[in-house]
N, C-alpha and C. Protein backbone atom coordinates (compact mmCIF):
# COMPACT_ATOMS: atom_id res chain seq x y z
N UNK A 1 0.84 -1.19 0.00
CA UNK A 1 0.00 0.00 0.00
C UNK A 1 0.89 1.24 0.00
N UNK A 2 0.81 1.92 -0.82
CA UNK A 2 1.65 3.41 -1.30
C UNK A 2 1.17 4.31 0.76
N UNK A 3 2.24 4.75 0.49
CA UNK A 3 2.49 6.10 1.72
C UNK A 3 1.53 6.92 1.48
N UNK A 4 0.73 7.57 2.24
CA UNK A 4 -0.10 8.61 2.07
C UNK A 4 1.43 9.66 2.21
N UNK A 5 1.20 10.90 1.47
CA UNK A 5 2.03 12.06 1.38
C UNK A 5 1.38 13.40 1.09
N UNK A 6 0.73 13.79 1.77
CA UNK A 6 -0.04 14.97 1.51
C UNK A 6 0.05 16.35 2.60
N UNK A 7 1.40 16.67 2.23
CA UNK A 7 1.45 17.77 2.29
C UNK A 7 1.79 19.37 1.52
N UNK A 8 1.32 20.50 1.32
CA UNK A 8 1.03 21.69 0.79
C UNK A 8 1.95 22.40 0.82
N UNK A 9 2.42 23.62 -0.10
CA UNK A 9 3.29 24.10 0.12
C UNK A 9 3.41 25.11 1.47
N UNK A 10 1.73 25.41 1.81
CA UNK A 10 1.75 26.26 2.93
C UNK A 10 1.23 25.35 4.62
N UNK A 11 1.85 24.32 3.98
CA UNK A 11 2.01 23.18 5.37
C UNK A 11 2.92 22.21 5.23
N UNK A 12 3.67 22.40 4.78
CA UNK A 12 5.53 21.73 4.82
C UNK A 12 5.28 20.84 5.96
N UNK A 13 6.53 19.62 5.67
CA UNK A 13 7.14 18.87 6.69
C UNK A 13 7.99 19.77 6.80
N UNK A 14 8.31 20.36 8.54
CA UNK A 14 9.88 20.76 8.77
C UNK A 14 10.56 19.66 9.01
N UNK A 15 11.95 19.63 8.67
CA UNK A 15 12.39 18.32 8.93
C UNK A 15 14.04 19.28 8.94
N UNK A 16 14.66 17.84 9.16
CA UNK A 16 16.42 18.29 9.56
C UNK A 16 16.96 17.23 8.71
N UNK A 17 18.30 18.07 8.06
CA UNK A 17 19.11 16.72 8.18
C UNK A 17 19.69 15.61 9.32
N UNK A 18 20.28 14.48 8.62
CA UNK A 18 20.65 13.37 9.96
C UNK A 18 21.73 14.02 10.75
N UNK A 19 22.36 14.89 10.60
CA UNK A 19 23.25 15.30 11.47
C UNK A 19 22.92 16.36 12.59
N UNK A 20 21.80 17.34 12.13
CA UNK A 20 20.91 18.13 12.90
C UNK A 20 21.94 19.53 12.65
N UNK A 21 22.42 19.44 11.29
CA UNK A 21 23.17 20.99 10.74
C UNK A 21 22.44 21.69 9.69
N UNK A 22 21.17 21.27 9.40
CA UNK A 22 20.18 22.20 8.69
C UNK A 22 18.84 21.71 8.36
N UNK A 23 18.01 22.70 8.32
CA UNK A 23 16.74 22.53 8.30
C UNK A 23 16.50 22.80 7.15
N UNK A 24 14.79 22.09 6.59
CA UNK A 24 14.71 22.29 5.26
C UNK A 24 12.63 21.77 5.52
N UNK A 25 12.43 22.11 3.86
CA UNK A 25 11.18 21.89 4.43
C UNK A 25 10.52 21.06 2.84
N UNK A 26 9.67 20.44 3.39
CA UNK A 26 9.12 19.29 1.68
C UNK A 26 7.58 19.26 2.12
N UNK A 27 7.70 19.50 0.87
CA UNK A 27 5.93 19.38 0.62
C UNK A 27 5.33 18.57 -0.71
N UNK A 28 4.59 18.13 -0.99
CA UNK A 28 3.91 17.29 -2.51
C UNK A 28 3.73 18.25 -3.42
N UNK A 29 3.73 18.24 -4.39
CA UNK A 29 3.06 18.65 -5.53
C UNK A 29 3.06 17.63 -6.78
N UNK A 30 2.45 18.08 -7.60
CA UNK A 30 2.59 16.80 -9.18
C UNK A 30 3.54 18.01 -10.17
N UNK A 31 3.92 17.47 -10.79
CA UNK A 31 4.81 17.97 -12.18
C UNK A 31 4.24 16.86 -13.34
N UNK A 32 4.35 17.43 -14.38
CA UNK A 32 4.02 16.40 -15.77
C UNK A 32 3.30 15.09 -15.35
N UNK A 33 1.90 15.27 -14.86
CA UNK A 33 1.25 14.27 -14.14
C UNK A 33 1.93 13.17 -13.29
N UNK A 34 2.88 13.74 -12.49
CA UNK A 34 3.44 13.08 -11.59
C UNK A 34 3.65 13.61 -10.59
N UNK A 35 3.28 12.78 -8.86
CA UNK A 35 3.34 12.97 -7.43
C UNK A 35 5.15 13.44 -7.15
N UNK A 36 5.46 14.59 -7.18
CA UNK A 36 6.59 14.74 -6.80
C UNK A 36 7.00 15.13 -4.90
N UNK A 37 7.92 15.27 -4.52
CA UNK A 37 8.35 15.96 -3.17
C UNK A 37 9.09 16.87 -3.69
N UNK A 38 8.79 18.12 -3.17
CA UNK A 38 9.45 19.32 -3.57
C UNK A 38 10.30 19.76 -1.80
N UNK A 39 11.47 19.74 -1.92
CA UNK A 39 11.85 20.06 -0.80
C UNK A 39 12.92 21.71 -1.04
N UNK A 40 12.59 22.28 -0.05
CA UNK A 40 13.38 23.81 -0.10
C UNK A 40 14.07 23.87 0.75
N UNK A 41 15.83 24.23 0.61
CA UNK A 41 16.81 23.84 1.50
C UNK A 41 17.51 25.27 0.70
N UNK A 42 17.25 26.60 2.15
CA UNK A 42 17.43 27.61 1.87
C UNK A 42 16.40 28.33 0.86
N UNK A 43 17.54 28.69 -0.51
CA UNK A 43 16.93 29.30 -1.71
C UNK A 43 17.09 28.27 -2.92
N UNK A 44 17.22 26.88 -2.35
CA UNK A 44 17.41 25.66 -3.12
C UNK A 44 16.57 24.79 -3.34
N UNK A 45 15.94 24.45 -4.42
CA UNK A 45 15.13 23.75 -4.34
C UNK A 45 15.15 22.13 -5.05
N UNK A 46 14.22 21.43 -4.58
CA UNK A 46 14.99 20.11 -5.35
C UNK A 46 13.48 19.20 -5.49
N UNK A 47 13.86 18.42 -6.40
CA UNK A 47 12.65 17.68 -6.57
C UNK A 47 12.65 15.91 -6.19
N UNK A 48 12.10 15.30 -6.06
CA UNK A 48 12.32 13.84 -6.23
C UNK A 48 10.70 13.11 -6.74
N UNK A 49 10.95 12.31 -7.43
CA UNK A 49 10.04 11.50 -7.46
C UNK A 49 9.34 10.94 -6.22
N UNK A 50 7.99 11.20 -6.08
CA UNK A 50 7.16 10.33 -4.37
C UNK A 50 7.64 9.01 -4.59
N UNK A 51 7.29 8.35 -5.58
CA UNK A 51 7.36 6.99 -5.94
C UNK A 51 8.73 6.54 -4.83
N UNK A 52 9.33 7.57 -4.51
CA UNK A 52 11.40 6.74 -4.13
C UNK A 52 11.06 6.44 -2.60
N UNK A 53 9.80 6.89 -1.71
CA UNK A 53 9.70 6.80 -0.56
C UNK A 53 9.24 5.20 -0.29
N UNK A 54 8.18 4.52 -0.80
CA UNK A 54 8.04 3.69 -0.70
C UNK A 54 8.62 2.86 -0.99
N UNK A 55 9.67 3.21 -2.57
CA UNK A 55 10.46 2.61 -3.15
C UNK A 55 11.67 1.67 -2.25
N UNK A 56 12.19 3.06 -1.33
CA UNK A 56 13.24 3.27 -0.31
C UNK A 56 13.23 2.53 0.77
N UNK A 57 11.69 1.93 1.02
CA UNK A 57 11.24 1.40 2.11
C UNK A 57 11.27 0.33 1.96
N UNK A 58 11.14 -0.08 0.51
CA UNK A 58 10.81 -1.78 0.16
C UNK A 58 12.30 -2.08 0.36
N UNK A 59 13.34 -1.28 0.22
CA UNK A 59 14.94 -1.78 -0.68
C UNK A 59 15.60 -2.05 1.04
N UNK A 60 15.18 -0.88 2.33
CA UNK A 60 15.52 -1.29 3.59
C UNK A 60 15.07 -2.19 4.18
N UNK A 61 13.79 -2.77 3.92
CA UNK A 61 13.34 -4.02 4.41
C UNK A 61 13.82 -5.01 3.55
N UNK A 62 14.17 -5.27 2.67
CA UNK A 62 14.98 -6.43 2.29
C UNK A 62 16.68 -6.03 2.67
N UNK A 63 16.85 -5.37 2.92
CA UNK A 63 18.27 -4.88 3.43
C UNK A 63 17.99 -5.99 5.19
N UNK A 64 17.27 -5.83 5.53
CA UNK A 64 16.76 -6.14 6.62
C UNK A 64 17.83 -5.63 7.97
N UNK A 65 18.74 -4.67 7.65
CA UNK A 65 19.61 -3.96 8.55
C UNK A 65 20.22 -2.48 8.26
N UNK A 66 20.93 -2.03 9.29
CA UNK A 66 21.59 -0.37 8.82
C UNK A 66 22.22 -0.14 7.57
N UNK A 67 21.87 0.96 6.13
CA UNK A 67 22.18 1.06 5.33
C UNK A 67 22.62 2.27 5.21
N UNK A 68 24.00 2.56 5.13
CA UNK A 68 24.80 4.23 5.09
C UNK A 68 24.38 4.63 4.05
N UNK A 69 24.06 5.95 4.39
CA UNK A 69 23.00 7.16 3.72
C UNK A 69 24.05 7.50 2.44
N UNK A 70 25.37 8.17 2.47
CA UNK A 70 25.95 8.39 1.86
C UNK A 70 25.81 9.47 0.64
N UNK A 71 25.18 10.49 1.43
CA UNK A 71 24.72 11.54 0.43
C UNK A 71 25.39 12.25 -0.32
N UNK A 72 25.14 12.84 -1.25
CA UNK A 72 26.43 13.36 -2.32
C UNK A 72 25.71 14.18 -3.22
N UNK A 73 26.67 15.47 -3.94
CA UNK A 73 25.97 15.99 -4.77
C UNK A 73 25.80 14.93 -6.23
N UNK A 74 25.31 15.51 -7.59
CA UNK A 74 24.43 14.76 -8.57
C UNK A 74 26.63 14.77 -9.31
N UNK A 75 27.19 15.92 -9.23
CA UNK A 75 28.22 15.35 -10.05
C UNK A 75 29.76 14.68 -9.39
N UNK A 76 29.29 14.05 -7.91
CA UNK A 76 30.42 13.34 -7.56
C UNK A 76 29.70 12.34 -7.42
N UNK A 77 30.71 11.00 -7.59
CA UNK A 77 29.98 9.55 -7.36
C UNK A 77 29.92 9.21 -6.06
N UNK A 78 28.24 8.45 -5.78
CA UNK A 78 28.30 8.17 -4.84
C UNK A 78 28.76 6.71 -4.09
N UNK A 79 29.16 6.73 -2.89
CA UNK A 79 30.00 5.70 -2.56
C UNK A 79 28.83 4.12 -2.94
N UNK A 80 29.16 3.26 -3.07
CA UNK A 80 28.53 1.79 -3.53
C UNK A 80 27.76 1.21 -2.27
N UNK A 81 27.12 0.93 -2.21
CA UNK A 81 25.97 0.08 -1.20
C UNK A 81 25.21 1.43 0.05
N UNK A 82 25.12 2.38 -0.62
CA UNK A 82 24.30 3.56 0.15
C UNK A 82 22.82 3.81 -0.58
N UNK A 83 22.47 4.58 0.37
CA UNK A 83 21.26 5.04 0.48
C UNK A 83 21.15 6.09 -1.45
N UNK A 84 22.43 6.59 -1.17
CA UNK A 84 22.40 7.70 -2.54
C UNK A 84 22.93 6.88 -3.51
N UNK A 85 23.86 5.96 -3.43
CA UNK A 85 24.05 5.01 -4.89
C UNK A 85 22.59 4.96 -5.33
N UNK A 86 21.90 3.96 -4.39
CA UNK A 86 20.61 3.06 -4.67
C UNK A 86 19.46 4.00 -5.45
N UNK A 87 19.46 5.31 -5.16
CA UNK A 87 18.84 6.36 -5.59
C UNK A 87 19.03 6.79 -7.13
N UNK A 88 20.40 6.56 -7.20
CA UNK A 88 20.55 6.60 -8.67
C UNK A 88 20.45 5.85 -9.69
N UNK A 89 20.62 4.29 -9.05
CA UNK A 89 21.15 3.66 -9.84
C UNK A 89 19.99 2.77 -10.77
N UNK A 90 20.74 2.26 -12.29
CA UNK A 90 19.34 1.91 -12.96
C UNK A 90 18.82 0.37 -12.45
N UNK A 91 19.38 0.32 -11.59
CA UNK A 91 18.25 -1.37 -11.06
C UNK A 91 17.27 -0.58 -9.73
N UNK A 92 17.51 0.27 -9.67
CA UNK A 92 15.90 0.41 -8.44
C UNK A 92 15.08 0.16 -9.23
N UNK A 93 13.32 0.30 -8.43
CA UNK A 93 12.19 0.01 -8.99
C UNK A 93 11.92 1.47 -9.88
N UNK A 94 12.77 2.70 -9.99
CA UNK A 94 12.39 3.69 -10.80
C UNK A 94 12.87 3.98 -11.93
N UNK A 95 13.79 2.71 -12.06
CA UNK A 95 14.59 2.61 -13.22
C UNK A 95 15.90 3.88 -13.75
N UNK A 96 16.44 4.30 -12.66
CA UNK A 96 17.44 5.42 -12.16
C UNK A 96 17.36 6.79 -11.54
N UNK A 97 17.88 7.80 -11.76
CA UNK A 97 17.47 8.74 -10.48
C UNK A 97 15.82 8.89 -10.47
N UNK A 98 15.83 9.15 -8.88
CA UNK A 98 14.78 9.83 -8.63
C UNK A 98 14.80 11.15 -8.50
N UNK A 99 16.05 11.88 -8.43
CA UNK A 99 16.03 13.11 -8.07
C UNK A 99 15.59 13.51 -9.64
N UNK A 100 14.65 14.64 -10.22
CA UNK A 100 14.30 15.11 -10.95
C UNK A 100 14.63 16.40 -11.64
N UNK A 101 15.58 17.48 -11.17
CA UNK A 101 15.96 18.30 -11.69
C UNK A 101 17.45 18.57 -12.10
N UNK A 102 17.29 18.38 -13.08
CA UNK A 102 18.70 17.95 -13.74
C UNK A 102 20.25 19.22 -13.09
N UNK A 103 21.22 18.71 -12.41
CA UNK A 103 22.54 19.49 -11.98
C UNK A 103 21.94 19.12 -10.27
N UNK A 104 20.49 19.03 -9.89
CA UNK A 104 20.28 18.91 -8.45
C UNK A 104 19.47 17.46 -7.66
N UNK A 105 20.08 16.47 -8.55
CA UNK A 105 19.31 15.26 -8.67
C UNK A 105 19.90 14.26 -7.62
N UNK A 106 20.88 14.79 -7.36
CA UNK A 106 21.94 14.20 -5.88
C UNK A 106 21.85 14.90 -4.16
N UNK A 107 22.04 14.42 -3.53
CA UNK A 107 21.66 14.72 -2.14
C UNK A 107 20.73 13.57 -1.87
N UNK A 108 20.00 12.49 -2.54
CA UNK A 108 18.85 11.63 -1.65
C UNK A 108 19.22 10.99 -0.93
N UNK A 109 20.27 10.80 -0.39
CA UNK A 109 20.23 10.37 1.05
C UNK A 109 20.41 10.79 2.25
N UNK A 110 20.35 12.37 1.76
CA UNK A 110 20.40 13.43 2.72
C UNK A 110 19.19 13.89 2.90
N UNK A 111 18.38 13.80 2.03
CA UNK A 111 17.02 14.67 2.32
C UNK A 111 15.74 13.46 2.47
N UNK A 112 15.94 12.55 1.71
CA UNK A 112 14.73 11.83 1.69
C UNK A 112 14.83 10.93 3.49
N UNK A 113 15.60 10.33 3.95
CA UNK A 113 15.38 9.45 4.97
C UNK A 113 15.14 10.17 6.29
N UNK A 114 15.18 11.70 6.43
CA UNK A 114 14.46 12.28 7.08
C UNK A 114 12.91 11.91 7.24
N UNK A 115 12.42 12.25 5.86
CA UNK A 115 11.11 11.93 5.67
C UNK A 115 10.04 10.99 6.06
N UNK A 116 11.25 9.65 6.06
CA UNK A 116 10.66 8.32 6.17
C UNK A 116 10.76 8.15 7.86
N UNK A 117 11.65 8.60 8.40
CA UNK A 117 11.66 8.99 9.91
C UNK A 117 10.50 9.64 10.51
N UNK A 118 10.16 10.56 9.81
CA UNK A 118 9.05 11.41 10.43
C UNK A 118 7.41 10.70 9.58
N UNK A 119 7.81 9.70 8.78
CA UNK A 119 6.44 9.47 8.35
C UNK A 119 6.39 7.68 9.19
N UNK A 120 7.47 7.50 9.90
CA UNK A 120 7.56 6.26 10.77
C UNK A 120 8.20 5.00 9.97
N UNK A 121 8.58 5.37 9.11
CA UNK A 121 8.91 4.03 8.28
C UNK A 121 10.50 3.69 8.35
N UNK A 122 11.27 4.53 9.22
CA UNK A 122 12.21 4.25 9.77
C UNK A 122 12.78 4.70 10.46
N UNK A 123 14.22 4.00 10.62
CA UNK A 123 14.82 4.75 12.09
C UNK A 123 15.59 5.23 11.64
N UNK A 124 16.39 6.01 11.93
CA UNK A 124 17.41 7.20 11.51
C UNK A 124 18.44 7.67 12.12
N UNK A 125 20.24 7.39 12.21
CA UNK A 125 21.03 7.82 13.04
C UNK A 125 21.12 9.31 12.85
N UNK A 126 21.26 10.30 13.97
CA UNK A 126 21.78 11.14 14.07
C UNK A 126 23.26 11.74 14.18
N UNK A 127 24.05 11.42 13.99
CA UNK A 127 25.67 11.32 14.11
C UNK A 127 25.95 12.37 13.55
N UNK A 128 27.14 13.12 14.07
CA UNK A 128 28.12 14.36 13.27
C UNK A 128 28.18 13.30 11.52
N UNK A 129 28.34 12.14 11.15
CA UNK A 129 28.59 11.74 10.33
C UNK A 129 28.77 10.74 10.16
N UNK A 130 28.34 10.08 9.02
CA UNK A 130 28.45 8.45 8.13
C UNK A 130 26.94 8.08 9.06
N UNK A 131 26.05 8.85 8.75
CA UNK A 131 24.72 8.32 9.23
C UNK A 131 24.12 7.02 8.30
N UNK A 132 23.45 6.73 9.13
CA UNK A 132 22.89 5.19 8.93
C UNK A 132 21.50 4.95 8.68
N UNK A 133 20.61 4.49 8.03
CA UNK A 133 19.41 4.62 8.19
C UNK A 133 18.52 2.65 8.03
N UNK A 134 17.15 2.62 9.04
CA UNK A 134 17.00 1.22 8.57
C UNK A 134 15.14 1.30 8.51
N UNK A 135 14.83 -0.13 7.78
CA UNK A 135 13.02 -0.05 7.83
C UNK A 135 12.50 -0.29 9.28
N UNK A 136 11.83 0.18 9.27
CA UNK A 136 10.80 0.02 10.71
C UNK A 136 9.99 -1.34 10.60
């Protein structure tokens, strides 16, 4: 059963990154008849496909343990068996990135597993760094 995700731009999730060094805020909208997460980090904005939340959820429960987030921008590679490889890569169920706006399609494992924390679908290290994330 898909995640309910319904929130507005003028009722944001506030949320943090895993380290608790910045705040940012995501809300739903559709683009080209599609459920996107629009998240605003500063004067930055970024998109992802909804589809990657549930997506994200299925890939940690067969992980069935802690999976390093390993977030990264869209033009450095991200490290192999993370949260942000898996985001990109063309064997997920989205058939490669989810991030949607081309030069800002990197960071998902910085922004999305917040989400899934606050929507209960997992647990989430907080650490200065090499955060960890797993399914509930």
């Amino acid at each position: 059963m898909p995640t309910t995700l319904e929130r507005t731009k003028d009722d944001p999730w506030r949320l943090e990154t895993p380290p608790g060094t910045a705040e940012f805020t995501m809300h739903t909208d559709e683009k080209d008849g599609k459920k996107i997460l629009v998240y605003t980090v500063g004067k930055t904005v970024l998109h992802y496909d909804a589809r990657c939340v549930d997506d994200l959820h299925a890939m940690l429960k067969k992980a069935g343990d802690w999976v390093e987030l390993g977030g990264a921008d869209e033009q450095k590679p991200a490290k192999e068996g993370t949260v942000e490889a898996w985001g990109r890569s063309p064997k997920n169920p989205g058939g490669g990135w989810y991030g949607l706006k081309k030069g800002l399609r990197g960071r998902f494992g910085v922004y999305v597993p917040p989400l899934m924390e606050a929507l209960g679908l997992a647990e989430l290290e907080h650490n200065p760094k090499n955060n960890r994330v797993r399914a509930k």
